[in-house]
Protein backbone atom coordinates (compact mmCIF):
# COMPACT_ATOMS: atom_id res chain seq x y z
CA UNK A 1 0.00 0.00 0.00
CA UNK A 2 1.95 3.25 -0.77
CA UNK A 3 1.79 6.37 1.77
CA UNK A 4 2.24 9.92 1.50
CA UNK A 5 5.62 11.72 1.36
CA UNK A 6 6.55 13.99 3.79
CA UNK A 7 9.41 16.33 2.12
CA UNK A 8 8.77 19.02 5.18
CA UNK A 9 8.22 19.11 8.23
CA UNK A 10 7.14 15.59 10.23
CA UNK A 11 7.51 12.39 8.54
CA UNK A 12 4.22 10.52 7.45
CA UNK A 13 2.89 7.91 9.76
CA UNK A 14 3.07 4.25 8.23
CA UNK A 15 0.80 2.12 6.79
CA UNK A 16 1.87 -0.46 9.76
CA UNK A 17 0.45 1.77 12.59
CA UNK A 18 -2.79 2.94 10.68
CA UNK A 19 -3.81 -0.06 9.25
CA UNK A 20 -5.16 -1.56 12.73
CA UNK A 21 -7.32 1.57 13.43
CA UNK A 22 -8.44 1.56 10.02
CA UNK A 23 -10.07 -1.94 10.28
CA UNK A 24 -11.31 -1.45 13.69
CA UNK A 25 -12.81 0.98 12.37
CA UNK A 26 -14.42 -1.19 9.22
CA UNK A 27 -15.10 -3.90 12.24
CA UNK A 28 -16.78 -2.14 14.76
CA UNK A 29 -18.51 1.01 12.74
CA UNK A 30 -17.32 3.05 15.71
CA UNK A 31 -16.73 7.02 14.61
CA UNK A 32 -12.93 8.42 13.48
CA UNK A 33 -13.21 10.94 16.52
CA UNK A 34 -13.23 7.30 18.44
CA UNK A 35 -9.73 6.31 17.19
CA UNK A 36 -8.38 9.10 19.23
CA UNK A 37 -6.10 7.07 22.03
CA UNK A 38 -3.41 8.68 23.73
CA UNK A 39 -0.28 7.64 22.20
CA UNK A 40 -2.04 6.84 18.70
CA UNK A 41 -2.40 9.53 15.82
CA UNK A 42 -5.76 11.29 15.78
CA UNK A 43 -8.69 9.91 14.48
CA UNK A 44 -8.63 12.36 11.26
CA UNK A 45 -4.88 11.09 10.61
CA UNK A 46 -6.44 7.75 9.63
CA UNK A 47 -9.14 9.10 7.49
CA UNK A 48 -6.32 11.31 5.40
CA UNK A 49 -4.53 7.88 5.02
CA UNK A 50 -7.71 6.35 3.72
CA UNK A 51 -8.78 8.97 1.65
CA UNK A 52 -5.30 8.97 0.26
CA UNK A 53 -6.14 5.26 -0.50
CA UNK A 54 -9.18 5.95 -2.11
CA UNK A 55 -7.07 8.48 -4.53
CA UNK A 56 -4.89 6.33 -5.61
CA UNK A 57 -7.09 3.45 -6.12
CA UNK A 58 -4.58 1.01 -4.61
CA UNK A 59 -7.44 -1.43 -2.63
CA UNK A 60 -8.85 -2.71 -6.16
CA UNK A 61 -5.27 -4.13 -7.30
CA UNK A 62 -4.42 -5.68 -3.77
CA UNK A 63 -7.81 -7.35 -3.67
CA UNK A 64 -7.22 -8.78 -7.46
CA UNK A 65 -3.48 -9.49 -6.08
CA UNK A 66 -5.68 -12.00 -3.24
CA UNK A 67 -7.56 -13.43 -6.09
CA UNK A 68 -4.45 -14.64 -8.24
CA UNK A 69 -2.60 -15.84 -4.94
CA UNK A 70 -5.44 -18.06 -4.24
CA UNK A 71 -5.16 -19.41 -7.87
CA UNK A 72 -7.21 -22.31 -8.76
CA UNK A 73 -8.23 -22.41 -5.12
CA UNK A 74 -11.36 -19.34 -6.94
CA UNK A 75 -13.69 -22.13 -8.43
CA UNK A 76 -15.19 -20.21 -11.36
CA UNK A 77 -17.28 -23.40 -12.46
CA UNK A 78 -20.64 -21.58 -11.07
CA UNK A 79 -20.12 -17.50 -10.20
CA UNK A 80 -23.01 -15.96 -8.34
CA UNK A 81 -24.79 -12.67 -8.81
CA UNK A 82 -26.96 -10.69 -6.70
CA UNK A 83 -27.49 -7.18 -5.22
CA UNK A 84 -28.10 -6.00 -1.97
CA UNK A 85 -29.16 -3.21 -0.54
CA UNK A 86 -27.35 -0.70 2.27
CA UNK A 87 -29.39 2.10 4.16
CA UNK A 88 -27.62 5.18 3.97
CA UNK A 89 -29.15 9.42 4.73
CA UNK A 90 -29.72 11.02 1.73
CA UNK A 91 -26.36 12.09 0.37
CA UNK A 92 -25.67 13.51 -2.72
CA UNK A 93 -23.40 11.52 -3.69
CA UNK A 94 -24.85 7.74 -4.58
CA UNK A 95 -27.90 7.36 -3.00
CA UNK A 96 -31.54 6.64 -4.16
CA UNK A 97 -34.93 5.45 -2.56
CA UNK A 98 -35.63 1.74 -3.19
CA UNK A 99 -39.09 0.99 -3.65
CA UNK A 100 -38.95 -2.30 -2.63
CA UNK A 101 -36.93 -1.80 0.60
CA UNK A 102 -39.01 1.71 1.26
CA UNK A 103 -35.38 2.89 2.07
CA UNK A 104 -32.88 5.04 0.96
CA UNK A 105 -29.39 3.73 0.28
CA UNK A 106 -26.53 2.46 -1.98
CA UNK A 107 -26.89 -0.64 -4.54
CA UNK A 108 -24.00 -3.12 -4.03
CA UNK A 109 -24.01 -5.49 -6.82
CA UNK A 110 -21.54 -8.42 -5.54
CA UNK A 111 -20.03 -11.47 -7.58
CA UNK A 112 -18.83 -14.40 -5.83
CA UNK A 113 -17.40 -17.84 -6.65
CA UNK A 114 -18.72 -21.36 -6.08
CA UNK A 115 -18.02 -21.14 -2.24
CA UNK A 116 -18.93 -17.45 -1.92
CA UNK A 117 -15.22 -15.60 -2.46
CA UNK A 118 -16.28 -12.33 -3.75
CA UNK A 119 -14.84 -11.56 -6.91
CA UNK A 120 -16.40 -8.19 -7.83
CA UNK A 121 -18.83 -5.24 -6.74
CA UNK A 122 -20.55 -2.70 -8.62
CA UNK A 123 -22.05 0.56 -6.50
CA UNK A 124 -25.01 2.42 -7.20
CA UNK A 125 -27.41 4.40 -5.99
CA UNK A 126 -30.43 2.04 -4.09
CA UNK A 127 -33.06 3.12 -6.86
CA UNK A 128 -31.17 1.65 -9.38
CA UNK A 129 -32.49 -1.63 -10.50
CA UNK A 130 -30.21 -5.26 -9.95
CA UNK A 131 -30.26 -6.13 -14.10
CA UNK A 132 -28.72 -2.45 -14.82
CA UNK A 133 -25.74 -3.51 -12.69
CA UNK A 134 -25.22 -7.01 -13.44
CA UNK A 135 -23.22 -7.07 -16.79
CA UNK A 136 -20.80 -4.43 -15.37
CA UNK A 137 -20.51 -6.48 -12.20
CA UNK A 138 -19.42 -9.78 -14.40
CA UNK A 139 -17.15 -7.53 -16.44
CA UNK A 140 -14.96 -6.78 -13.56
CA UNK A 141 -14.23 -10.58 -12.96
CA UNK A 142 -10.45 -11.17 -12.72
CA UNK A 143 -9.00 -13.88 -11.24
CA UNK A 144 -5.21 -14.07 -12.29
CA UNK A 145 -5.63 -14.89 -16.28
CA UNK A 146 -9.37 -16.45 -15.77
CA UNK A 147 -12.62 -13.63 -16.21
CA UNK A 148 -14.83 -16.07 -17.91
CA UNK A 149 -17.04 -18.10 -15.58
CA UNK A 150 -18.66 -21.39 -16.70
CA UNK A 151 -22.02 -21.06 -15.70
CA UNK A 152 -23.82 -17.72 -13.64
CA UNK A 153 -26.50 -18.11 -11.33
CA UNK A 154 -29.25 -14.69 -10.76
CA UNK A 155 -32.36 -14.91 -9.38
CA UNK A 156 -35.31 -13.56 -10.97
CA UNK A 157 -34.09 -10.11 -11.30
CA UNK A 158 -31.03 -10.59 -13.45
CA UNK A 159 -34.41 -12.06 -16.04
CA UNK A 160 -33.47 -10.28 -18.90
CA UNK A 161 -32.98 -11.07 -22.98
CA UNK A 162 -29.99 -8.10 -22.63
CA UNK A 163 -28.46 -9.83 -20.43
CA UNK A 164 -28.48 -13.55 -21.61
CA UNK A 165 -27.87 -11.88 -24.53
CA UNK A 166 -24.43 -10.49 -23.29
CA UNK A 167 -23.43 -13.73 -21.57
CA UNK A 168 -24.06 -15.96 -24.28
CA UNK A 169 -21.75 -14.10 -26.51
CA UNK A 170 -18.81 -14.33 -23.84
CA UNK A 171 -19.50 -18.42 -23.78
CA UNK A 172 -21.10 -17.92 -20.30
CA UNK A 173 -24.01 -20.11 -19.49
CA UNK A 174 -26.92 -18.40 -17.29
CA UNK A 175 -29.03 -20.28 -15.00
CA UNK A 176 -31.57 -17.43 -14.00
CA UNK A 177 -35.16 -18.05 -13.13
CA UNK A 178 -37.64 -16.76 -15.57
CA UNK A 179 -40.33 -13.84 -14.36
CA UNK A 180 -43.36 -14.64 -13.74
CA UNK A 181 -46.57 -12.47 -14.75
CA UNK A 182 -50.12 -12.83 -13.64
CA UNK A 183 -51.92 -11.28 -16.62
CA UNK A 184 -49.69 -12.51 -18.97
CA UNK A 185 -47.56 -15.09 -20.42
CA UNK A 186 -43.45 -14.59 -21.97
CA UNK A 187 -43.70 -15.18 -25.85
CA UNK A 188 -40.90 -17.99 -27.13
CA UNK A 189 -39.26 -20.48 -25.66
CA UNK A 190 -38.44 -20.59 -21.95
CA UNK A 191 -34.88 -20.45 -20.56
CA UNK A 192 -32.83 -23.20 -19.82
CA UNK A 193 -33.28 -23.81 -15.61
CA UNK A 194 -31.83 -25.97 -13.54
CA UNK A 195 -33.83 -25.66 -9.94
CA UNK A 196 -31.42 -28.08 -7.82
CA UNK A 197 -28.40 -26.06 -8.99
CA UNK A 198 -30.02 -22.97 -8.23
CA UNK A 199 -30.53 -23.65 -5.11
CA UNK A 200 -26.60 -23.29 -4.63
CA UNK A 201 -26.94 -19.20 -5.30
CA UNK A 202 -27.47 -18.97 -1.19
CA UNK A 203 -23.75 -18.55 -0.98
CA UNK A 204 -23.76 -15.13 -2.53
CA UNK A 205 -26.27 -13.99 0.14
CA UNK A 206 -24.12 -15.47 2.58
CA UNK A 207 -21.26 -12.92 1.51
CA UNK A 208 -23.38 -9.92 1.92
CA UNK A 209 -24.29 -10.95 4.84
CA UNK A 210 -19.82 -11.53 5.81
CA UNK A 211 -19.92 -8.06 4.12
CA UNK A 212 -22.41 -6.30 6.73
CA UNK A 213 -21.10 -7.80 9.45
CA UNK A 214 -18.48 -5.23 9.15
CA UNK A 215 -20.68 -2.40 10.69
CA UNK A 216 -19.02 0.46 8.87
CA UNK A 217 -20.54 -1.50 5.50
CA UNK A 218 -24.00 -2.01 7.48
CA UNK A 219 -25.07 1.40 7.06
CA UNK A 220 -23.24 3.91 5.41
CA UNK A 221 -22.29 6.78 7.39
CA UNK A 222 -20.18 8.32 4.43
CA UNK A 223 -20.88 11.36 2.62
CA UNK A 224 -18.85 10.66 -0.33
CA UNK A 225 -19.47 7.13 -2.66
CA UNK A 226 -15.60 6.60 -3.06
CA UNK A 227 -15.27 6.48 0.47
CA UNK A 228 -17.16 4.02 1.08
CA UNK A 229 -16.68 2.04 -2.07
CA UNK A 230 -13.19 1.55 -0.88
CA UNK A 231 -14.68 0.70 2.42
CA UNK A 232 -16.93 -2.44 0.75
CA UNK A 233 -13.66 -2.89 -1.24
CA UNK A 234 -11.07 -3.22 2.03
CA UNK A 235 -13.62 -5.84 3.47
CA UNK A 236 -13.24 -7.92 0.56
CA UNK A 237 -10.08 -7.67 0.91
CA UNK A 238 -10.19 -9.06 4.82
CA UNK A 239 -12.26 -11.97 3.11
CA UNK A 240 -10.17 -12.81 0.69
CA UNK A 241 -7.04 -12.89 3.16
CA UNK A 242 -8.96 -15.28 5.63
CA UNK A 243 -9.34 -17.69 3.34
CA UNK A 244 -5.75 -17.51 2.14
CA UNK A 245 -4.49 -18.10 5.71
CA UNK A 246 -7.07 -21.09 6.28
């Protein structure tokens, strides 16, 4: 992770000693003001060392750095997809009423592997609907020399002819439920579904749920959506690295 250079005056903190305040932080959803210890920096010391994170968009490269360490250990045989949906006060910056959580918040459109590593997010604001997120959401799929998963599993959101579209011209297979309408019937063919393999998608809500057990992510407390994009992007990070060590 790079840091700032100091050329007057005090030298820069490191990344060593504001790296554990920055994750409590993440962990606990406590306030910066909080971080103020005696003997520690002060709490806005380790927000100018995030935010200088954020500029330099240095999170996104160590989390894809995770992904090709793990190797073949990211199963891309069945990647996936779904949104979810974090409350948030009505900022300028990224936010939107959902309808169908009668909340306001931020979209987070998360891809994850067979076992529920996630791969890639998309941000949005919470009006914004799951199907306008989902091809840029596969598109950021890296995983060392591998972005092509085998098959993708969506619920009945991700229904769209756009989108199947899209995947069947990268080779991907989709296994999304159809919509179902009660006035009316879909013209054509139905889609390909396999029920007892989707059935197996419960692992990507089991990674939002890993991702709002960091409280910071629970509800966002952020003004600004690159702050707390690289927020949702550190706690992948802290995924990825636990099941490295394991």
């Amino acid at each position: 992770m790079p840091s700032p250079r100091a050329y007057t005056g005090r030298p820069a903190y490191s990344n060593q000693l504001l790296l554990p305040g920055i994750l409590r932080l993440l962990r606990s959803g406590c306030r910066w003001r909080d971080l103020d210890w005696p003997g520690l920096p002060a709490g806005v010391t380790y927000w100018r060392r995030l935010k200088f994170w954020q500029s330099k968009a240095c999170v996104w490269p160590v989390w894809k750095l995770l992904l090709k360490l793990l190797g073949r250990r990211v199963d891309l045989a069945a990647v996936k997809l779904d949104g979810t949906l974090v409350p948030s006060y009505r900022f300028q910056s990224g936010t939107g009423y959902s309808g169908k959580h009668h909340a306001t918040g931020v979209k987070v459109s998360a891809a994850v592997d067979t076992h529920g590593l996630p791969l890639a997010v998309k941000l949005a604001p919470g009006n914004t609907a799951d199907v306008d997120l989902a091809e840029a959401t596969v598109k950021r799929i890296r995983v060392g020399n591998r972005t092509r998963p085998k098959i993708l599993l969506a619920d009945r959101g991700y229904d769209s002819r756009k989108f199947r579209r899209s995947l069947r011209q990268r080779g991907i297979k989709a296994n999304i439920a159809e919509r179902q309408y009660a006035h009316r019937r879909k013209l054509g063919r139905p889609p390909d579904y396999d029920p007892v393999l989707g059935k197996s998608r419960y692992a990507v809500e089991r990674t939002n749920a890993w991702m709002k057990s960091f409280r910071r992510i629970h509800f966002r407390f952020d003004r600004k959506l690159p702050m707390f994009r690289v927020l949702v992007q550190l706690a992948c990070v802290v995924i990825c690295l636990r099941r490295l060590v394991n």
